[in-house]
Structures are given as C-alpha cells and as structure tokens.
C-alpha atoms as a PDB file:
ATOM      1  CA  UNK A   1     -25.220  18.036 -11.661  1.00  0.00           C
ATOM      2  CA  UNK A   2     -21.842  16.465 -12.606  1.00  0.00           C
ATOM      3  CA  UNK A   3     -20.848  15.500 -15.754  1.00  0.00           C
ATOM      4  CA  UNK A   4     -19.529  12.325 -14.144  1.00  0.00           C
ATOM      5  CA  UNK A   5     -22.938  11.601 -12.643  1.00  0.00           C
ATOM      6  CA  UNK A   6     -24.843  11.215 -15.631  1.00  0.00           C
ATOM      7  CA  UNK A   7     -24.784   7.334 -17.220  1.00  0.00           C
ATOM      8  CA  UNK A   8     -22.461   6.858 -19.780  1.00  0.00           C
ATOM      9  CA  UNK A   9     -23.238   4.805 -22.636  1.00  0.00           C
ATOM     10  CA  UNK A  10     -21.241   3.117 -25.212  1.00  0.00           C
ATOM     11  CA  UNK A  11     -22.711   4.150 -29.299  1.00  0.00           C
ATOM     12  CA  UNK A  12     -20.299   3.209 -31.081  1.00  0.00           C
ATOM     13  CA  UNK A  13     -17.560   0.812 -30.693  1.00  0.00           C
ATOM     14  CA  UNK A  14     -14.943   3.190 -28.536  1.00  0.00           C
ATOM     15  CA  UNK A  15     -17.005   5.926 -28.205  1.00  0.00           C
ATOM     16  CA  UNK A  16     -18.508   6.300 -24.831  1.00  0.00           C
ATOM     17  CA  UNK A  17     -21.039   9.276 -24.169  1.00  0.00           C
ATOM     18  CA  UNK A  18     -22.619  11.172 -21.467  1.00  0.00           C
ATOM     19  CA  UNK A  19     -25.993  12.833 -22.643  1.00  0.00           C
ATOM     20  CA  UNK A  20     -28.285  15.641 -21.652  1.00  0.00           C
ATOM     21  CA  UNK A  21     -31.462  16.194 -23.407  1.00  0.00           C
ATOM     22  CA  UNK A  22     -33.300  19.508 -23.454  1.00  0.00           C
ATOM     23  CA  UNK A  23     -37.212  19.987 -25.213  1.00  0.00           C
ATOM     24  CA  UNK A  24     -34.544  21.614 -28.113  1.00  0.00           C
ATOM     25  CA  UNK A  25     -30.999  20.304 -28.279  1.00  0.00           C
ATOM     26  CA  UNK A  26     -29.068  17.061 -27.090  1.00  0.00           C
ATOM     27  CA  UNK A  27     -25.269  18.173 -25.743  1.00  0.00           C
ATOM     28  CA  UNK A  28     -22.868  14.553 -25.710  1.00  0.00           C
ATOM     29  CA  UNK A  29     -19.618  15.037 -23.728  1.00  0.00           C
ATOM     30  CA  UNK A  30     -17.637  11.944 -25.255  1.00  0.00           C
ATOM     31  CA  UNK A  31     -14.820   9.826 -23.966  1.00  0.00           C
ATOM     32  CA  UNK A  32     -13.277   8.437 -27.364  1.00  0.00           C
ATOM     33  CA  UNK A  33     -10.253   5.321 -27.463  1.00  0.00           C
ATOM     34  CA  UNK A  34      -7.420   5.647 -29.818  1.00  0.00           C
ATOM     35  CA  UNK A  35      -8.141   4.117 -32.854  1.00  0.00           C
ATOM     36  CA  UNK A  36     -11.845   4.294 -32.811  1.00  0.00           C
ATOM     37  CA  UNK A  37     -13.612   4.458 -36.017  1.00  0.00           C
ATOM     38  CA  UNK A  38     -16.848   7.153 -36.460  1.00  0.00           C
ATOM     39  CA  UNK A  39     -18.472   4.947 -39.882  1.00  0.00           C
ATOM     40  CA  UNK A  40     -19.402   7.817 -42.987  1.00  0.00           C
ATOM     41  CA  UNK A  41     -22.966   8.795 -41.611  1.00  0.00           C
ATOM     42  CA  UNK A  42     -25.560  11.597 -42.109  1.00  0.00           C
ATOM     43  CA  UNK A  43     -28.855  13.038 -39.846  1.00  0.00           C
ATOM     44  CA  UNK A  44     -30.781  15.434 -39.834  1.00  0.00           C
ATOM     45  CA  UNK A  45     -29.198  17.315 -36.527  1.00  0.00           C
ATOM     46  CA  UNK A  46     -27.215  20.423 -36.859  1.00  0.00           C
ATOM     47  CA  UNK A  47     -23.942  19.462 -35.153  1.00  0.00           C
ATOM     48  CA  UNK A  48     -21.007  21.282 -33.430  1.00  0.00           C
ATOM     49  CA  UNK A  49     -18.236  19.420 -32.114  1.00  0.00           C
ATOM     50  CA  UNK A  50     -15.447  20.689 -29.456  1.00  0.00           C
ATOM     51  CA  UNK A  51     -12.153  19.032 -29.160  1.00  0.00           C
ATOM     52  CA  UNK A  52     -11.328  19.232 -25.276  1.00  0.00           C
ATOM     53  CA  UNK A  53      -8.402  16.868 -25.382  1.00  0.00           C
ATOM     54  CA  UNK A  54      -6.697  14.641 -27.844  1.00  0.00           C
ATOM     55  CA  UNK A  55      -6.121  14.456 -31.821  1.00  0.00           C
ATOM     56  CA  UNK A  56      -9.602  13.777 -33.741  1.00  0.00           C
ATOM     57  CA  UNK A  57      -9.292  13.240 -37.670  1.00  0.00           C
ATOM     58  CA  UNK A  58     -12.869  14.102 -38.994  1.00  0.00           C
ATOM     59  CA  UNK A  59     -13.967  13.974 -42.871  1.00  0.00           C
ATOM     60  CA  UNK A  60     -16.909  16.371 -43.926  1.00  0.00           C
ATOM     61  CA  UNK A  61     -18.001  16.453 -47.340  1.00  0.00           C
ATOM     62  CA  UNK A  62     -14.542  14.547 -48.814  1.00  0.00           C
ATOM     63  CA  UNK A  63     -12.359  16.686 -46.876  1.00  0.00           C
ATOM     64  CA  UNK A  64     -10.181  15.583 -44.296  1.00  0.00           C
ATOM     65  CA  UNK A  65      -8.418  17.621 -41.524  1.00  0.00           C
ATOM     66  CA  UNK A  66      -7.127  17.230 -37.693  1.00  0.00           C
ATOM     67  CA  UNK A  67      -9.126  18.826 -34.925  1.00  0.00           C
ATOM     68  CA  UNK A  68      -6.804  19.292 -31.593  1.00  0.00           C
ATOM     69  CA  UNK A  69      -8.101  20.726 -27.958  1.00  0.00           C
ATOM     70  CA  UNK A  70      -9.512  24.363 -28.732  1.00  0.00           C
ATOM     71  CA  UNK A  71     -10.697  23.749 -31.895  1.00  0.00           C
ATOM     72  CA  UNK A  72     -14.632  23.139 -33.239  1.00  0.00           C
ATOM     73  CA  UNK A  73     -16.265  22.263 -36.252  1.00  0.00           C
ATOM     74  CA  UNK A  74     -19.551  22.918 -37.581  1.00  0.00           C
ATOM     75  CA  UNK A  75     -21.492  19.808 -39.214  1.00  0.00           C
ATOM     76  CA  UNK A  76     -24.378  21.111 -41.156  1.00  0.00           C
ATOM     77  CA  UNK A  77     -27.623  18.923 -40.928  1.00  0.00           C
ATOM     78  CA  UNK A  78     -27.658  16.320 -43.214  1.00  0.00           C
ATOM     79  CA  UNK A  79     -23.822  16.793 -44.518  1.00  0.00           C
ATOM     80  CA  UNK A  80     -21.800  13.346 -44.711  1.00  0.00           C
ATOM     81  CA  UNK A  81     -18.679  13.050 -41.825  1.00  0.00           C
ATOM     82  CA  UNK A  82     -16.572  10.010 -40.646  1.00  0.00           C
ATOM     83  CA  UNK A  83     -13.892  10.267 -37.681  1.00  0.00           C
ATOM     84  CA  UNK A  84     -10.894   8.704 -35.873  1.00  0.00           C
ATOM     85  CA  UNK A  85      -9.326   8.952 -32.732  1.00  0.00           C
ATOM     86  CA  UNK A  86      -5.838   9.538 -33.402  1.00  0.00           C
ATOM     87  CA  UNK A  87      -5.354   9.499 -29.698  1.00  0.00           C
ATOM     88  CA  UNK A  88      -8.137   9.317 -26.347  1.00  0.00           C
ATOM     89  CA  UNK A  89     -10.072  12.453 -26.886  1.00  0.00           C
ATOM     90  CA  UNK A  90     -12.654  14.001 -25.107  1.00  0.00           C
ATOM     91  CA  UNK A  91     -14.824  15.873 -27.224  1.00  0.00           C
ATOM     92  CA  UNK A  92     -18.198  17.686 -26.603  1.00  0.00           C
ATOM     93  CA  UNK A  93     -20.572  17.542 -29.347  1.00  0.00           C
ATOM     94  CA  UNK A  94     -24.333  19.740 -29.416  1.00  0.00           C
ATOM     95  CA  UNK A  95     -26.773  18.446 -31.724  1.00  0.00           C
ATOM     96  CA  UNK A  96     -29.887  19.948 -32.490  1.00  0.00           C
ATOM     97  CA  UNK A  97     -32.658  19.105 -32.662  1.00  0.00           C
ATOM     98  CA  UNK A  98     -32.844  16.617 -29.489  1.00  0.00           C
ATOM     99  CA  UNK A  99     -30.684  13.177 -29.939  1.00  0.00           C
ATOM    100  CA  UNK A 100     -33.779  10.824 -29.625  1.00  0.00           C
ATOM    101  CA  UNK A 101     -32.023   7.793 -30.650  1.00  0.00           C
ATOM    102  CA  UNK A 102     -29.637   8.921 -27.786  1.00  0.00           C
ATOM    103  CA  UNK A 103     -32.009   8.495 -24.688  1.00  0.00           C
END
C-alpha cells in the first residue's frame, strides 16, 4: 500500500492526515499548512511525533521549542501539548493505543 492511497482526512483546521490502524497502535502521516494552530489538548495515547519536512513549534508541559526534519519528540500519555506550523510540514505521528476517534 501507498501512503498516497489511503483517504486523507482533514482533523483539525490545516491539518490533513492519512491513518493506519493496527489491533495496538494508530500511525498518522500528516500534511500540515503554515500557520496552522494544534489547540492545548491532552489523551490518553502515548505519542511520538517525526518531523519529515518543515519547521513545527510544539509546547509540552509549558515548554516551547522548534522541531525541524530529523528530529522527534516523545508526548507522554496524558501530558498537555499545543503546535504551529511555522512552515508546510509533513510530520508522522504514532499513537498508541489505536486512534479510535481517528477512523
């Protein structure tokens, strides 16, 4: 399967996803516009996310940094973050358990 072939879905206001769902974990590869907001937010997934291209400003627990292409963050479960596209990014996010509001 491509990447490509699987429906993408707007979430969030700019941020477009592709999903696939295991019986354990839910992997989103994300197409993100410039300027798009990610609104201060917990769940209860564990959360890794993978900058593939573009600048991504993320807050986790009141601190702030810039994530660029080869970088990744770890978002504990339940741990408050908010984001913003700085530029287009791609980004690949795994969440686990399964995204079930993401089906």
């Amino acid at each position: 399967m491509k990447i490509s072939e699987i429906e993408q879905k707007e979430i969030i206001k700019g941020f477009k996803g592709r999903f696939l769902h295991t019986a354990s974990f839910t992997i989103a590869f994300w197409e993100i516009d410039a300027g798009s907001i990610l609104p201060l937010h917990s769940h209860i997934h564990e959360q890794t996310t993978q900058v593939i291209e573009g600048e991504f400003e993320m807050t986790l627990n009141g601190e702030t940094k810039r994530y660029t292409p080869g970088t990744i963050l770890s978002i504990p479960s339940n741990a408050e973050h908010q984001g913003k596209a700085i530029t287009n990014c791609k980004i690949t996010d795994i969440f686990s358990p399964v995204r079930e509001d993401y089906k």
